[in-house]
Each structure stands twice: as structure tokens, then as C-alpha cells.
Protein backbone atom coordinates (compact mmCIF):
# COMPACT_ATOMS: atom_id res chain seq x y z
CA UNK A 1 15.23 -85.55 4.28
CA UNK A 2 13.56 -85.19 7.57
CA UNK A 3 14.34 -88.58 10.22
CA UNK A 4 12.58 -89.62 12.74
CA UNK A 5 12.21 -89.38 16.51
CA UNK A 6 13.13 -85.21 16.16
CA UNK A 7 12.34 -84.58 19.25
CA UNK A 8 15.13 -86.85 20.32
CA UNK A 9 17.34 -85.21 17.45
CA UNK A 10 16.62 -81.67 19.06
CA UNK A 11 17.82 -83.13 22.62
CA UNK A 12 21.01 -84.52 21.41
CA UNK A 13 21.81 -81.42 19.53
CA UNK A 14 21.28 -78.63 22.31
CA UNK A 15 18.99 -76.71 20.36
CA UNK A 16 16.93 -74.25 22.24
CA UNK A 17 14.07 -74.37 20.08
CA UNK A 18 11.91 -76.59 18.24
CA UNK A 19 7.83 -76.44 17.54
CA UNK A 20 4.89 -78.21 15.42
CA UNK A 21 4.17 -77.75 11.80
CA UNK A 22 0.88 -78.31 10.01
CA UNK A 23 1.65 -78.73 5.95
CA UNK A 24 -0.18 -80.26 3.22
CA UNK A 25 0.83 -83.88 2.39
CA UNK A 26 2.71 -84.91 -0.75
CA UNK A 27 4.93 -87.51 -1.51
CA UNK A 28 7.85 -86.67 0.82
CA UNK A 29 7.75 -86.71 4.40
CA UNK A 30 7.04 -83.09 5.94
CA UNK A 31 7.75 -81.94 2.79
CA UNK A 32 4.63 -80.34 1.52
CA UNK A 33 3.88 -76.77 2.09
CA UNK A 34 3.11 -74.79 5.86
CA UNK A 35 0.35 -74.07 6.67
CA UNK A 36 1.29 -72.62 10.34
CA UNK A 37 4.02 -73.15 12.94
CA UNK A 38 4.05 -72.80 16.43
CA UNK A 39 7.47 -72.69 18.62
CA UNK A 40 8.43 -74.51 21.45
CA UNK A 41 11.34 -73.56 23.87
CA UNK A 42 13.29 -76.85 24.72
CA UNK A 43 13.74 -76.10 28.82
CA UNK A 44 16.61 -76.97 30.87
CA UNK A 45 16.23 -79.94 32.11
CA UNK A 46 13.71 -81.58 29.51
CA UNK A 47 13.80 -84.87 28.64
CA UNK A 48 12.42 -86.64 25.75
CA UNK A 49 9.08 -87.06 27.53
CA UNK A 50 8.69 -83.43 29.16
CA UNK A 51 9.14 -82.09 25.70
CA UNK A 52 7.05 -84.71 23.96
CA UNK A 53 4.11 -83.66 26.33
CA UNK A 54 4.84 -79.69 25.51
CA UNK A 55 4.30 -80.25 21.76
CA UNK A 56 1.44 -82.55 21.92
CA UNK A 57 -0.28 -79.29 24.01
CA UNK A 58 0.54 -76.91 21.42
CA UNK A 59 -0.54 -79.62 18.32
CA UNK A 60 -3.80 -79.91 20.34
CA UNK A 61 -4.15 -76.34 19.94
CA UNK A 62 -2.95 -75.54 16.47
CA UNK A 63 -4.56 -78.52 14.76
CA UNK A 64 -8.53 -77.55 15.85
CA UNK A 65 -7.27 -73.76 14.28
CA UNK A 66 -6.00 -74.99 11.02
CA UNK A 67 -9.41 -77.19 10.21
CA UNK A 68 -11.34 -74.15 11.52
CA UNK A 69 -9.67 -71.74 8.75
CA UNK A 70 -10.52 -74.90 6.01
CA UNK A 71 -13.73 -74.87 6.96
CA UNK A 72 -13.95 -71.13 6.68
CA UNK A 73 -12.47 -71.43 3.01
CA UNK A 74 -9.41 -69.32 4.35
CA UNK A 75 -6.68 -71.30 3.22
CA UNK A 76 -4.99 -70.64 -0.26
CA UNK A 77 -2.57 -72.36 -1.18
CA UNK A 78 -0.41 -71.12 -4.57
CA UNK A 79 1.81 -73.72 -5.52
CA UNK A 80 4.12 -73.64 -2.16
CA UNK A 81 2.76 -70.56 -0.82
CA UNK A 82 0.36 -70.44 1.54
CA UNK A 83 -2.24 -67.73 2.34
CA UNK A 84 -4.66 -67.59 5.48
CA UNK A 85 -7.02 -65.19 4.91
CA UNK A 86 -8.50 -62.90 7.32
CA UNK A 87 -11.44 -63.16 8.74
């Protein structure tokens, strides 16, 4: 199950990587199906807050784009899989 404070997690485990996901909501938590991702390159040198700020620019981009393909109806979603259509 997913913890909390991952951005943290991702600093104390060297990973170079890391990003946002949008997913449905169900009963778990961050366990309901993508929708997107977007990456994030952990720099050298970044601290909890450097990279905190990095992914709150990219959510603040990805978030307006998911509700804009709702409200174009081009989100399917098939029991876990989902579908974006095009435009």
C-alpha cells in the first residue's frame, strides 16, 4: 500500500525519478485506475522542498488537462483501463 510523505520516500531512496498521477478514486489510496502521468527528474541537490515545488508545477499543469478531456467526454474508462480519446 502506498505511505505517505513520497516525496520524502523518493529522497531517502536515491531514486532519480518520480512524477504526479491523476486516477479515479476508490476505496484504496492511489489505488484506482490512471488516468495520466507526468515525470519528474529528482535533481542533485533537491531537497524535500525544491522537489515539492517541481511537482506542484507539473500537477498545476496536468490537473486543468485531465478535467478538460472530462469535459470533452474523452475519458473511457473499462474496468482498469483507461482510454483518452482523441480529439
Amino acid at each position: 500500500m502506498p505511505e505517505k510523505n513520497a516525496i520524502g520516500q523518493a529522497l531517502d531512496y536515491g531514486v532519480k525519478l518520480t512524477g504526479v498521477t491523476v486516477h479515479f478514486v476508490d476505496g484504496g489510496m492511489d489505488t484506482g485506475p490512471v488516468i495520466a502521468q507526468r515525470a519528474v527528474d529528482i535533481l542533485p541537490g533537491d531537497d524535500e522542498n525544491s522537489l515539492t515545488a517541481r511537482i506542484h508545477a507539473v500537477e498545476q499543469q496536468l490537473y486543468p488537462e485531465v478535467v478538460s478531456w472530462f469535459a470533452q467526454y474523452r475519458v473511457r474508462l473499462d474496468g482498469r483501463n483507461v482510454t483518452i480519446a482523441a480529439p
